[in-house]
Protein backbone atom coordinates (compact mmCIF):
# COMPACT_ATOMS: atom_id res chain seq x y z
CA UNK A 1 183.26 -163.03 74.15
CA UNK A 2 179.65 -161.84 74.43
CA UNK A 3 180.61 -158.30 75.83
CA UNK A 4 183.38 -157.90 72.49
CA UNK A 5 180.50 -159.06 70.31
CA UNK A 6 178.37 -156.01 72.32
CA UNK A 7 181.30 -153.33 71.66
CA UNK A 8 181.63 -154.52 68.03
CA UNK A 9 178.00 -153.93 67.35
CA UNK A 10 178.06 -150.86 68.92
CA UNK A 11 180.94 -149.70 67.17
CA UNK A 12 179.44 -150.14 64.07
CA UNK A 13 176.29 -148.69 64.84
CA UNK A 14 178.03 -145.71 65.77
CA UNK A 15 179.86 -145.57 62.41
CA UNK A 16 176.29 -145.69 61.03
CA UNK A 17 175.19 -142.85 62.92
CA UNK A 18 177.92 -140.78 62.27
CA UNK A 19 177.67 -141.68 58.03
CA UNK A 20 173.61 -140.56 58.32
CA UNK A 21 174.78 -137.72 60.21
CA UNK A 22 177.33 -136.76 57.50
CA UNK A 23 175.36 -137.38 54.80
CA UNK A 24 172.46 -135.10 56.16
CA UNK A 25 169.61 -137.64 55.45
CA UNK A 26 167.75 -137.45 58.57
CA UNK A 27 168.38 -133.33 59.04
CA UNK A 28 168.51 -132.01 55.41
CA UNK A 29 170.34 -128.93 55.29
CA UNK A 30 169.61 -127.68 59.02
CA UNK A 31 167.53 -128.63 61.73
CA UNK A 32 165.58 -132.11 62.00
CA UNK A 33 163.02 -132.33 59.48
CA UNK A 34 159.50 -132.90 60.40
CA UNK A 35 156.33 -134.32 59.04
CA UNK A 36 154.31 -132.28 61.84
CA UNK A 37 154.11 -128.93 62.73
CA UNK A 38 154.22 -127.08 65.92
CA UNK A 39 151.51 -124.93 67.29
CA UNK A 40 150.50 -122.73 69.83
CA UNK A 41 148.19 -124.84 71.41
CA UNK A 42 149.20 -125.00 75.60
CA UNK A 43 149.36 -128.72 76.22
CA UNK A 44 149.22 -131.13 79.36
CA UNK A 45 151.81 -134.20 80.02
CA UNK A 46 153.59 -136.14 82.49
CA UNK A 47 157.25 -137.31 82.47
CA UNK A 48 157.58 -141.21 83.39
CA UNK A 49 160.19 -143.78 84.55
CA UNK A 50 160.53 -147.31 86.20
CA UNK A 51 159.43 -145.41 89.12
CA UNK A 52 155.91 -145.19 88.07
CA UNK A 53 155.94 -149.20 87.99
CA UNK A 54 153.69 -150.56 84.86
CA UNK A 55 151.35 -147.81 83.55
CA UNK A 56 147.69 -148.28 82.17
CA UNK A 57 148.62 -146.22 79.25
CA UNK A 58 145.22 -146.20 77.66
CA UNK A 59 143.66 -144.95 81.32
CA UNK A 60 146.03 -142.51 80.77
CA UNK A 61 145.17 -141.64 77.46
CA UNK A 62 141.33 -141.03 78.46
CA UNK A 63 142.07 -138.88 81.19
CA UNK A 64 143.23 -136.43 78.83
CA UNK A 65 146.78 -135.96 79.00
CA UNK A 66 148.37 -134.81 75.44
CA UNK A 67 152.02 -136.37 76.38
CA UNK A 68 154.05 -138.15 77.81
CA UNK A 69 158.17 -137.50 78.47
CA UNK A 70 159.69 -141.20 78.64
CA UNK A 71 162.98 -141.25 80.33
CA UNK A 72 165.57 -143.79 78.07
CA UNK A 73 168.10 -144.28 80.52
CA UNK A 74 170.74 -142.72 82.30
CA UNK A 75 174.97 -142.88 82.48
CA UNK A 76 176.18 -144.20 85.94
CA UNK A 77 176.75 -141.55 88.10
CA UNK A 78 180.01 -143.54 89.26
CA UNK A 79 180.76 -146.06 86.71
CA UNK A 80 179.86 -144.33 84.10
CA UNK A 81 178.24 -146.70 81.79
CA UNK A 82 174.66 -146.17 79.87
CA UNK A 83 171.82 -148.15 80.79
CA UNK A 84 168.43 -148.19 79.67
CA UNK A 85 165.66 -147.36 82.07
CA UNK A 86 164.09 -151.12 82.22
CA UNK A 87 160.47 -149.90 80.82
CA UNK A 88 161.70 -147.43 78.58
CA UNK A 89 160.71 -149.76 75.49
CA UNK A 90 157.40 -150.64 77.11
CA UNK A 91 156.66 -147.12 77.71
CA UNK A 92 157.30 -146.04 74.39
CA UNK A 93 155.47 -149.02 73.15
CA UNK A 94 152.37 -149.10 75.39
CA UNK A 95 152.29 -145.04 75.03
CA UNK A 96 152.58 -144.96 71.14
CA UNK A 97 149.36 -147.58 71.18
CA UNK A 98 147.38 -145.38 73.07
CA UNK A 99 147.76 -142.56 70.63
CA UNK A 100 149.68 -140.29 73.59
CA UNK A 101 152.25 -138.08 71.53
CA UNK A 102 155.77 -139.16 73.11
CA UNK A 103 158.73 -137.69 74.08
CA UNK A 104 161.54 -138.59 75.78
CA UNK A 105 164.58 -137.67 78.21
CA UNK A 106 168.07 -138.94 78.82
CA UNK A 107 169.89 -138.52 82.51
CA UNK A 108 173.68 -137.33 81.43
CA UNK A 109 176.82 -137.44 83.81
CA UNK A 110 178.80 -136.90 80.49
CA UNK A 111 181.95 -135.60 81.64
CA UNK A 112 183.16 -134.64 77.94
CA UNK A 113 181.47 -133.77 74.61
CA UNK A 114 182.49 -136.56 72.95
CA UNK A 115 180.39 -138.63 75.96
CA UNK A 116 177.48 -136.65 75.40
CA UNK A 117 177.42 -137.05 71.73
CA UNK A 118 178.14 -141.15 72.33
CA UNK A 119 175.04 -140.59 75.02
CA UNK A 120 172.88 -138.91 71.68
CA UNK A 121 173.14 -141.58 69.61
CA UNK A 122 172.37 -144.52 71.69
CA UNK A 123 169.26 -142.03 72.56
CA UNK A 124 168.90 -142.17 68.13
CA UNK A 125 169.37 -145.89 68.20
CA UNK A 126 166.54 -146.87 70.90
CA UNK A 127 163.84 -144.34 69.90
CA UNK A 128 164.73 -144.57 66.15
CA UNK A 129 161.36 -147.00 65.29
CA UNK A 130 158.92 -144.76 68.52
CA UNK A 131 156.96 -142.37 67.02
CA UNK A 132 159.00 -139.34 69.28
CA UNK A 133 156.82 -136.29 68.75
CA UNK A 134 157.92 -133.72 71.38
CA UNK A 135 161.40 -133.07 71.76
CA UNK A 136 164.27 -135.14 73.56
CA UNK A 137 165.84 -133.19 76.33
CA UNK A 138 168.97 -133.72 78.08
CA UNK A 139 168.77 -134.07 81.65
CA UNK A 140 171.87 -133.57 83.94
CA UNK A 141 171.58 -133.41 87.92
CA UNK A 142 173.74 -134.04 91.10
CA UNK A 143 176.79 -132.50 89.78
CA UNK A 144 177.71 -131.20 93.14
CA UNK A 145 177.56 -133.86 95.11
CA UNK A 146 181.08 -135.06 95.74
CA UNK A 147 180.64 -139.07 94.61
CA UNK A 148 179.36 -137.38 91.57
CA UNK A 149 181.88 -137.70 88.14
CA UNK A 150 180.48 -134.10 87.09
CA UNK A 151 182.44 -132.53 90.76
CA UNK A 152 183.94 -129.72 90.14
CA UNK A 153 183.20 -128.98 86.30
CA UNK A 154 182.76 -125.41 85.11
CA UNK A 155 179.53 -123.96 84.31
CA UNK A 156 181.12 -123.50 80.34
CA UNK A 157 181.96 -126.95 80.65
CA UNK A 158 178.88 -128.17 81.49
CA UNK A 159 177.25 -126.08 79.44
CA UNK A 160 179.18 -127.45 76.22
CA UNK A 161 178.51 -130.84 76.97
CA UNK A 162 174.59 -130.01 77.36
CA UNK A 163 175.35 -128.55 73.65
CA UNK A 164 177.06 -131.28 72.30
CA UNK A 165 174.35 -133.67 73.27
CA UNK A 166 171.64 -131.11 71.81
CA UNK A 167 173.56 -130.63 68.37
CA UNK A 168 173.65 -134.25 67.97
CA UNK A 169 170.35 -135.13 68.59
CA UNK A 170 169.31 -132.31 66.15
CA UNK A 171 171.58 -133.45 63.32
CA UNK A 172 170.29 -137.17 63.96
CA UNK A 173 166.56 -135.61 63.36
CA UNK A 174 164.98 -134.90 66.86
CA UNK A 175 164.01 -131.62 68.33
CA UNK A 176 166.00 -131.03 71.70
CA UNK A 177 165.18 -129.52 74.78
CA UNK A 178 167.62 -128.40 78.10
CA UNK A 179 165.73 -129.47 81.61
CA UNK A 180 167.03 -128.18 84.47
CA UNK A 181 165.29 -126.77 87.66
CA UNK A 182 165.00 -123.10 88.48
CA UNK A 183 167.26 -122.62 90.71
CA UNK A 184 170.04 -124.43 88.52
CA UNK A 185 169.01 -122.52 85.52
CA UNK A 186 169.54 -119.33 87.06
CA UNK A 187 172.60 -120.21 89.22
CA UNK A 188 174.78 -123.06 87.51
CA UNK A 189 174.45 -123.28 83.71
CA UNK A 190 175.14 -121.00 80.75
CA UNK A 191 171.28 -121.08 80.22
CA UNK A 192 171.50 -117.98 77.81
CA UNK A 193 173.57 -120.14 75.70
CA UNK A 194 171.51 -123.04 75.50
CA UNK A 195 167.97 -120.66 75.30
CA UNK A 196 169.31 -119.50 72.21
CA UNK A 197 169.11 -122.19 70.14
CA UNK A 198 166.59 -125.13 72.09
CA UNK A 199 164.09 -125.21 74.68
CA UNK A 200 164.07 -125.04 78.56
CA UNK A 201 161.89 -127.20 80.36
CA UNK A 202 162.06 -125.72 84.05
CA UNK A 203 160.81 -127.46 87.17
CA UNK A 204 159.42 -125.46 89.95
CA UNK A 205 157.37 -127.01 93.04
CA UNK A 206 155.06 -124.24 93.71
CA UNK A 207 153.07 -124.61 97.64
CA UNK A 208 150.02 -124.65 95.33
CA UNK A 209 150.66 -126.10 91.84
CA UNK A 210 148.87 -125.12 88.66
CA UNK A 211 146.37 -123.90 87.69
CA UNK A 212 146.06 -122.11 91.20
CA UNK A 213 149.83 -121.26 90.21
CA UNK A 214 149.24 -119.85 87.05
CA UNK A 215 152.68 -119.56 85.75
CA UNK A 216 156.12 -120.47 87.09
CA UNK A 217 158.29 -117.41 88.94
CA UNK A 218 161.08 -117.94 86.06
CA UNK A 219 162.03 -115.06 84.54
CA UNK A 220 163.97 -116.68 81.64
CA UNK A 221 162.53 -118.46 78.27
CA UNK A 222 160.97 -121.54 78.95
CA UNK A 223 158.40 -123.84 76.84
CA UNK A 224 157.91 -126.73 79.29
CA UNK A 225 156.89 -126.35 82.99
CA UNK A 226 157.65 -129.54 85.40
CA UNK A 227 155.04 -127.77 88.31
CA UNK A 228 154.45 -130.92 90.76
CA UNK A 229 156.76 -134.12 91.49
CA UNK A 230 153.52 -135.80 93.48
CA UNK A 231 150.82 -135.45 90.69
CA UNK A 232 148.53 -138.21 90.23
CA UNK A 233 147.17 -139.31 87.06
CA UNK A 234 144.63 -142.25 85.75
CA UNK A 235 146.50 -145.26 85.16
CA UNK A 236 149.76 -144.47 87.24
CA UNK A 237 149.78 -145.80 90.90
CA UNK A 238 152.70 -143.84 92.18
CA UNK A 239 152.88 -139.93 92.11
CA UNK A 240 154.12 -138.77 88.67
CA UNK A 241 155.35 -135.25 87.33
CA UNK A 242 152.83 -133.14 85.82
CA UNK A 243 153.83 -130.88 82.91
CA UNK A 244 152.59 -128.13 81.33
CA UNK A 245 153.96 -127.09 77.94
CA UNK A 246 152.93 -123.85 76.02
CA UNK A 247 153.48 -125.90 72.53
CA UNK A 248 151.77 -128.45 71.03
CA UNK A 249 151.94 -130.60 67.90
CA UNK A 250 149.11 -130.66 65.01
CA UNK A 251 149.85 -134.55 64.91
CA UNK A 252 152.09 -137.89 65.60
CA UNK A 253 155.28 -138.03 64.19
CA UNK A 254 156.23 -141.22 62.78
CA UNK A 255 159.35 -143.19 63.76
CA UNK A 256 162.35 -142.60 61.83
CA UNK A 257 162.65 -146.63 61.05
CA UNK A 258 159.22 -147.61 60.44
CA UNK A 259 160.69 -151.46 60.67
CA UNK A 260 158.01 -152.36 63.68
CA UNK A 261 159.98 -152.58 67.08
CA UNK A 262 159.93 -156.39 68.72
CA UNK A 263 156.51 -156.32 71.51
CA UNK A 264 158.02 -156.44 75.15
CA UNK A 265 156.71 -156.46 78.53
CA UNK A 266 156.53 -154.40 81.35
CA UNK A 267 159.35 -154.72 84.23
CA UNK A 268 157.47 -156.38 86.84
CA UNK A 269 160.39 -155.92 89.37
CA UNK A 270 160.42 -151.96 89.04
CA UNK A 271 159.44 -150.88 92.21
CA UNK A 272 160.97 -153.66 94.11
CA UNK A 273 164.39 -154.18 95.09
CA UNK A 274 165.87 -158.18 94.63
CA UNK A 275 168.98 -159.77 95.92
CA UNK A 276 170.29 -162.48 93.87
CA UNK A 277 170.34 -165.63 95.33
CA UNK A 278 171.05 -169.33 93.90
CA UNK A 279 169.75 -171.84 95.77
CA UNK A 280 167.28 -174.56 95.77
CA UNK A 281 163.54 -174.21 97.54
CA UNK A 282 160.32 -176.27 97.64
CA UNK A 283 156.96 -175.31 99.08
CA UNK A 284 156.57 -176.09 102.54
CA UNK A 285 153.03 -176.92 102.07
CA UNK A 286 152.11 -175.61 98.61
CA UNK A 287 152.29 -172.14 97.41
CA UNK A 288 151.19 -170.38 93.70
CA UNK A 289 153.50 -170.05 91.36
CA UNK A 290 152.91 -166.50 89.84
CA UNK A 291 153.14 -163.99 86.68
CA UNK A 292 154.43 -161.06 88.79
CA UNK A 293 155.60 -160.61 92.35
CA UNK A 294 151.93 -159.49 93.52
CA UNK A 295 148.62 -160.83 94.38
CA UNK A 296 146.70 -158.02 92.89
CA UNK A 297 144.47 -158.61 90.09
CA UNK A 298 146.55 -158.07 87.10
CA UNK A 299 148.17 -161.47 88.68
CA UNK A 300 147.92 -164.83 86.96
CA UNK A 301 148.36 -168.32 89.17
CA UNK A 302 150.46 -169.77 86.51
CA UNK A 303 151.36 -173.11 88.21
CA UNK A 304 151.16 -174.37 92.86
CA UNK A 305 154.52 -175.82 93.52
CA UNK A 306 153.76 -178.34 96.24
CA UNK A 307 155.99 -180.21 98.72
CA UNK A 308 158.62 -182.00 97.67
CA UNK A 309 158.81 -180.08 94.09
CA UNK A 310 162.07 -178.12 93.85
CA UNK A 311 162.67 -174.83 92.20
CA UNK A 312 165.95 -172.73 91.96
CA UNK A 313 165.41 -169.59 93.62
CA UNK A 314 167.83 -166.75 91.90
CA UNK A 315 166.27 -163.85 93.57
CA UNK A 316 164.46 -162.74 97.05
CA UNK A 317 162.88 -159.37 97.37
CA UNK A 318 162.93 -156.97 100.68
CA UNK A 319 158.89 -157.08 100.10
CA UNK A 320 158.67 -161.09 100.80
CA UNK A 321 158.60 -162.34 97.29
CA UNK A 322 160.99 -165.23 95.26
CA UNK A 323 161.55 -165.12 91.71
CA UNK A 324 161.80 -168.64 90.91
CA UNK A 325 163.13 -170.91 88.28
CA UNK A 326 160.88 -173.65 87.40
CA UNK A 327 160.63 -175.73 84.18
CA UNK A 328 162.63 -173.34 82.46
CA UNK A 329 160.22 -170.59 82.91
CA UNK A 330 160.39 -167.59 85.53
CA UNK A 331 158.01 -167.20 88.51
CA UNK A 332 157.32 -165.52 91.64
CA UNK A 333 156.11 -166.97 94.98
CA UNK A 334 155.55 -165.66 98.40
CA UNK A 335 159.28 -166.04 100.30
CA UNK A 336 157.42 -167.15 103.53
CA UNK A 337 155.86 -170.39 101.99
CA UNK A 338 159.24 -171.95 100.50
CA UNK A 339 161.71 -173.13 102.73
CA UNK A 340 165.82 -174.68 101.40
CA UNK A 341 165.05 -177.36 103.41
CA UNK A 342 164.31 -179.93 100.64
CA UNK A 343 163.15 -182.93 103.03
CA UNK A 344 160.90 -180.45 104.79
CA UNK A 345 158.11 -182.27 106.25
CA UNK A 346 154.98 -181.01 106.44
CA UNK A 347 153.07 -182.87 108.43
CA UNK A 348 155.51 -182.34 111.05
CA UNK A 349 154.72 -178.47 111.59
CA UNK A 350 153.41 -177.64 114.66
CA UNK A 351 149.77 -178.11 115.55
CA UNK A 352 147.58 -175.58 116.41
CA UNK A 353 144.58 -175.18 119.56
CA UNK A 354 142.24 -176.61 117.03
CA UNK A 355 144.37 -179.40 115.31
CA UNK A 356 145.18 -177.42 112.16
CA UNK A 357 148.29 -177.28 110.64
CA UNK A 358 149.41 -173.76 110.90
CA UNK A 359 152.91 -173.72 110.37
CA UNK A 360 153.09 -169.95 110.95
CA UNK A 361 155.73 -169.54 114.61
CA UNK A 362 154.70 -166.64 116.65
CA UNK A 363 156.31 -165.05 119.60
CA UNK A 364 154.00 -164.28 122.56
CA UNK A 365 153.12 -161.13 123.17
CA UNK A 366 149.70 -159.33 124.89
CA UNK A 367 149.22 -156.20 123.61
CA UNK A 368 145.32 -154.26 122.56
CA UNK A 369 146.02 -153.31 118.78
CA UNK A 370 143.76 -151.53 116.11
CA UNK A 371 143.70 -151.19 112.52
CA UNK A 372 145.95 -148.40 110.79
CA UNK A 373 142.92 -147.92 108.75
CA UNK A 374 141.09 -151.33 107.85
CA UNK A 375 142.32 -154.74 107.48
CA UNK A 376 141.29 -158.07 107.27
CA UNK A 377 140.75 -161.16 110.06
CA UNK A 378 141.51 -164.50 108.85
CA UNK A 379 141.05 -167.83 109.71
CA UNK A 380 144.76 -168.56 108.78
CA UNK A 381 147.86 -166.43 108.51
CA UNK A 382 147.65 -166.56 104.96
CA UNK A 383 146.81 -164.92 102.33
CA UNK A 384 146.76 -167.40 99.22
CA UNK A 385 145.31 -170.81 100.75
CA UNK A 386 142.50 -171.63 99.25
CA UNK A 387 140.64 -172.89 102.59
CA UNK A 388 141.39 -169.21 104.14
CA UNK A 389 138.42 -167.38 105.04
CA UNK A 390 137.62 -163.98 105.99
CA UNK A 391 135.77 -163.48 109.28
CA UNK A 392 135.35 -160.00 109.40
CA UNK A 393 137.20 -156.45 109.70
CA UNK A 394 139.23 -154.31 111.78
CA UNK A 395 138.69 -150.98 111.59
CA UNK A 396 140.46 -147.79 113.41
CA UNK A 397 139.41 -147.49 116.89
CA UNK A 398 138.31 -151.23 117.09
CA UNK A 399 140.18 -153.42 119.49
CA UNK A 400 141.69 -156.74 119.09
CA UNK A 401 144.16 -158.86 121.81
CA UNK A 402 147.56 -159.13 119.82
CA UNK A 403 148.40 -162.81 120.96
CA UNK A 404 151.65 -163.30 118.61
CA UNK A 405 153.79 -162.12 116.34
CA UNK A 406 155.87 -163.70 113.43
CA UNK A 407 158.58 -163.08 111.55
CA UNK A 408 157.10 -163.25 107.99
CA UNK A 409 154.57 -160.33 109.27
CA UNK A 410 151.69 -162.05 110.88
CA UNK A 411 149.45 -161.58 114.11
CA UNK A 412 147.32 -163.56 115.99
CA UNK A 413 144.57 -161.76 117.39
CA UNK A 414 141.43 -162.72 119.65
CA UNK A 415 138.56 -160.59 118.48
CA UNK A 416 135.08 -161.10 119.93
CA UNK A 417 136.14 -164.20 121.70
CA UNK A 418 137.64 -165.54 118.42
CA UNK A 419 141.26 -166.36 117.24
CA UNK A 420 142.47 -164.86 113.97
CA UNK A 421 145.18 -163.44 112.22
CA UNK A 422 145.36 -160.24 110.41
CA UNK A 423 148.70 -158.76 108.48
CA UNK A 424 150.91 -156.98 111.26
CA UNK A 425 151.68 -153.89 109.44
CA UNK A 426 148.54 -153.13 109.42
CA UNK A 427 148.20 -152.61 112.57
CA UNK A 428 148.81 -150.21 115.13
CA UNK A 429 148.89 -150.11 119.34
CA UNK A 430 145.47 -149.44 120.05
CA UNK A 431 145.39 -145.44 121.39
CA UNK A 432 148.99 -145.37 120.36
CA UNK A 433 150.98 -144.11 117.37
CA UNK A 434 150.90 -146.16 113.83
CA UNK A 435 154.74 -145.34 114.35
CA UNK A 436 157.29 -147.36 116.39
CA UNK A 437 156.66 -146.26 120.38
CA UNK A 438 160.05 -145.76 121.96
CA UNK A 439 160.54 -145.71 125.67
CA UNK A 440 161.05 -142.63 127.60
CA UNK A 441 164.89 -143.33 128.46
CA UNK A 442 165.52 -142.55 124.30
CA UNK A 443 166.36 -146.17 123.18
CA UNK A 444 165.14 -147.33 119.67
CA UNK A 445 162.83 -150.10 120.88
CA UNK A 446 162.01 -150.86 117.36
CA UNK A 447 164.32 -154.55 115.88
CA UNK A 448 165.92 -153.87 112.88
CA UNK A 449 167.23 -156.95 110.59
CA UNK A 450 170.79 -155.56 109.59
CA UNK A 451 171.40 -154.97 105.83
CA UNK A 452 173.82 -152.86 104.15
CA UNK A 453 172.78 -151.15 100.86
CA UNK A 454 172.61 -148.27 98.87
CA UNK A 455 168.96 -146.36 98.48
CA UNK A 456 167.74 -143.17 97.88
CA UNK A 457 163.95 -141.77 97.91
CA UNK A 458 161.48 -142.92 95.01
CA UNK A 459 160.44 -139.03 95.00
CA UNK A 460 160.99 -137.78 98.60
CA UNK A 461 161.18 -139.11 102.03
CA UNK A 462 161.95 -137.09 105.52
CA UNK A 463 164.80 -138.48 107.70
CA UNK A 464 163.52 -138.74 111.48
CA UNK A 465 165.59 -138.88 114.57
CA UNK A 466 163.06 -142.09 115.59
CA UNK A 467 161.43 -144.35 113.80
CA UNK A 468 158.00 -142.90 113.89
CA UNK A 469 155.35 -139.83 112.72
CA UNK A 470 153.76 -139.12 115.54
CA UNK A 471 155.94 -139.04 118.91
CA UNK A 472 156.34 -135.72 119.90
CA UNK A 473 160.34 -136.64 120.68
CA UNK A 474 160.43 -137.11 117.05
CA UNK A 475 161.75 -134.47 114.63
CA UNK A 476 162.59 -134.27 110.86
CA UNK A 477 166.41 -134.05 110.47
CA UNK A 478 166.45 -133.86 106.51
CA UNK A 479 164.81 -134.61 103.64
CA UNK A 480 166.23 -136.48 100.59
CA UNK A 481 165.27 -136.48 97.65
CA UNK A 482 165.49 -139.05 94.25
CA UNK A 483 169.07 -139.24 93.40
CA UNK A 484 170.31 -138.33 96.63
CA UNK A 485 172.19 -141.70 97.95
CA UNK A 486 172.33 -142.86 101.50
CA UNK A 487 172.69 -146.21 103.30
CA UNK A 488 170.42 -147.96 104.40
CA UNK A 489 171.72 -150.21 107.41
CA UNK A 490 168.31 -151.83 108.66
CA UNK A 491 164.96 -152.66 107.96
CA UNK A 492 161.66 -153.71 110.08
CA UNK A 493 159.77 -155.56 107.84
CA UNK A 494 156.22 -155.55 109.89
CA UNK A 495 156.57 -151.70 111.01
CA UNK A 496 157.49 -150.51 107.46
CA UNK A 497 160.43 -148.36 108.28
CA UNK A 498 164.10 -148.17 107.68
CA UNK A 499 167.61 -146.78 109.34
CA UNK A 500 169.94 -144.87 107.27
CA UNK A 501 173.45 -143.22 107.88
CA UNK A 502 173.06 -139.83 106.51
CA UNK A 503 176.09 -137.06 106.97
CA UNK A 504 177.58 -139.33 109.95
CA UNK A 505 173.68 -140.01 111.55
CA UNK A 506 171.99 -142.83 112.28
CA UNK A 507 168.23 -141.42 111.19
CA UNK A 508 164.92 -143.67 110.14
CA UNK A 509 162.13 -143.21 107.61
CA UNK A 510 159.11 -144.96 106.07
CA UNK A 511 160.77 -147.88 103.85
CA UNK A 512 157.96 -147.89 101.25
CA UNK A 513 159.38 -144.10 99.91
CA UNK A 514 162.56 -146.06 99.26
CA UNK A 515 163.98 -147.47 96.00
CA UNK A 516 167.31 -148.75 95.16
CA UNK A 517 170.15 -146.48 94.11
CA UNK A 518 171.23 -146.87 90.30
């Protein structure tokens, strides 16, 4: 019933669309009508998705950047359905505060024109009350991969879907724009077509990226230049496109529906990827109850769930985290302190050398370790107990006696003569690699929990032959890049790496340059 209501509404948005689009009052007689004007003025943005995770907009803002290209969403490349990118709204919103002109970008796998113009005006109907500045470009990638529902369209095809989209978002009062990279422009769309009547925003990786590049090698018109996919900028924590655009706008344009849109909130789950569970937890001791799945600053301690206390858990993360019902509300907790064992007794746990109850189990092992760079020694293997303390640091090239390991990511270490724990994939064999070692007879000595899931890279990620960077027996196989879809079929949780079938191969890379497929 909910999903007819959906269709109806839609339905009758659409109608409205398609009367203002008649009637000509967003467009007038021609193209959109605007209460700014362009200029010549070369200016300096980034494009930005859930990938970049929750941006510090204003940071953003004083580090000088003039824009900002907010991806909306994107049609399934399989199912074909639209769905909005989950901080789209927050983007816009957070962006539009910070006085950053916006634009914004939609990723197509329209397979018809009357799909792309369908894909325009949802694009109309979320940006509608966003101040939307630069223009909206159309976005359309992966059309020759074979799972892809593009496979096997025309160039001219193509090509008159791009059109359809840009005509529509032009009649409903936006300035459009074609991106595509350079080698597609040149080789797989009608580009003269579209060049004649909107602008091209190319992307180009040069080795050294501008301003040591001045320009891009593109022969054809362009107005927007994607020139890095591994920028960094104030206020984003992940690498970010960097534009440059030989435009600029003498001011903000206002929103089209100047009814203010509803406040929301950042996804908080963007860069992670959660399995839904349903199933009921308590702490095992006590653990924090928390705003976001992180212990990082920006994190509140909203409630400690102790013992006995039982919360539905709908949702566990490959990073160790719970999202947790609780008294109606939504929180996050550390996986490794809840147990499903609702008559779990803690004062049962096993007892440690000095009669403390660390509850932590850890396989013996005897290994010399060192830091991957720096990491803390603790007094427990924990990292939210209040009656934790820090007894020093590791650094590179100092050696600790790996004693254990656990299976929620802990060591226990003697270091000068003193027992402590430290977080294991931090560490590294001491004189070793930071990778996995593997034995001379070629067997992956590295354990891999077994999963079975579709990812593909957050920007880029090389596929290895062994689960490591620095053994000589180890070579780069491929390289895959955002969008490309592989699956993953294991993952060591303490080492940081995954395996992945790739073209028939069984290859590994570094789990953390992994996101979920879409």
């Amino acid at each position: 019933m909910k999903q007819k209501k959906e269709n109806t509404a839609w339905r009758f948005f659409a109608a409205v669309l398609s009367l203002i689009m008649l009637l000509g009052l967003f467009t007038g007689c021609g193209g959109p009508s605007r209460a700014t004007k362009q200029t010549e003025q070369t200016t300096f943005g980034v494009d930005v998705a859930r990938y970049q995770a929750t941006i510090n907009w204003q940071s953003l803002a004083q580090s000088g950047i003039d824009f900002a290209m907010v991806r909306l969403g994107y049609r399934g490349s399989s199912d074909g359905v639209i769905k909005e990118d989950s901080n789209a709204r927050y983007n816009l919103q957070e962006g539009s505060k910070a006085g950053i002109k916006l634009g914004a970008y939609f990723f197509s796998t329209a397979t018809s024109e009357e799909e792309a113009v369908e894909e325009a005006q949802w694009v109309a109907a979320l940006i509608s009350q966003y101040p939307i500045t630069y223009p909206v470009a159309y976005d359309c990638e992966g059309f020759r991969e074979t799972d892809s529902r593009q496979y096997g369209m025309s160039a001219e095809a193509r090509t008159d879907i791009a059109l359809a989209f840009l005509k529509t978002m032009e009649k409903l009062g936006y300035e459009g724009m074609f991106y595509a990279s350079k080698n597609e422009l040149e080789t797989q769309w009608e580009t003269e077509r579209i060049a004649k009547h909107y602008k091209i925003w190319v992307a180009q990786y040069p080795e050294e990226p501008y301003p040591a590049t001045p320009q891009s090698s593109y022969t054809g018109t362009h107005h927007m230049w994607q020139y890095t996919k591994e920028g960094m900028a104030e206020g984003i924590s992940q690498n970010v496109d960097l534009n440059v655009a030989y435009f600029g706008y003498d001011g903000i344009e206002p929103a089209k529906d100047q009814t203010p849109p509803e406040e929301v909130g950042p996804d908080v789950e963007a860069m992670m990827h959660f399995t839904e569970t349903d199933e009921q937890v308590t702490a095992k001791v006590e653990t924090n109850l928390r705003s976001i799945p992180s212990q990082d600053t920006d994190s509140q301690v909203l409630y400690t769930l102790q013992n006995g206390e039982v919360a539905q858990r709908v949702a566990v993360s490959d990073s160790g985290w719970s999202k947790l019902l609780f008294n109606g509300e939504t929180y996050y907790a550390v996986t490794s302190y809840l147990t499903t064992d609702l008559d779990y007794d803690p004062d049962a746990a096993p007892v440690s050398e000095d009669g403390g109850s660390i509850q932590t189990q850890f396989a013996e092992v005897n290994q010399q370790v060192t830091a991957k760079d720096v990491v803390n020694l603790r007094s427990l293997p924990s990292v939210e107990r209040e009656d934790v303390q820090i007894l020093g640091q590791l650094e590179n090239g100092d050696v600790a006696t790996c004693i254990g390991i656990s299976e929620n990511g802990w060591s226990k270490l003697i270091y000068n003569g003193q027992t402590c724990y430290a977080v294991t994939s931090y560490l590294t064999e001491a004189g070793g690699s930071t990778g996995a070692s593997q034995p001379e007879d070629g067997e992956i000595r590295t354990q891999f929990e077994e999963v079975n899931e579709r990812v593909t890279a957050k920007v880029e990620v090389n596929l290895r032959s062994l689960p490591s960077v620095d053994n000589p027996d180890c070579v780069v196989v491929a390289t895959i890049k955002n969008g490309d879809v592989v699956t993953r079929t294991g993952i060591n949780r303490d080492l940081g790496w995954s395996r992945v079938d790739y073209n028939g191969q069984t290859l590994y890379c570094i789990s953390s340059y992994l996101t979920e497929a879409e």
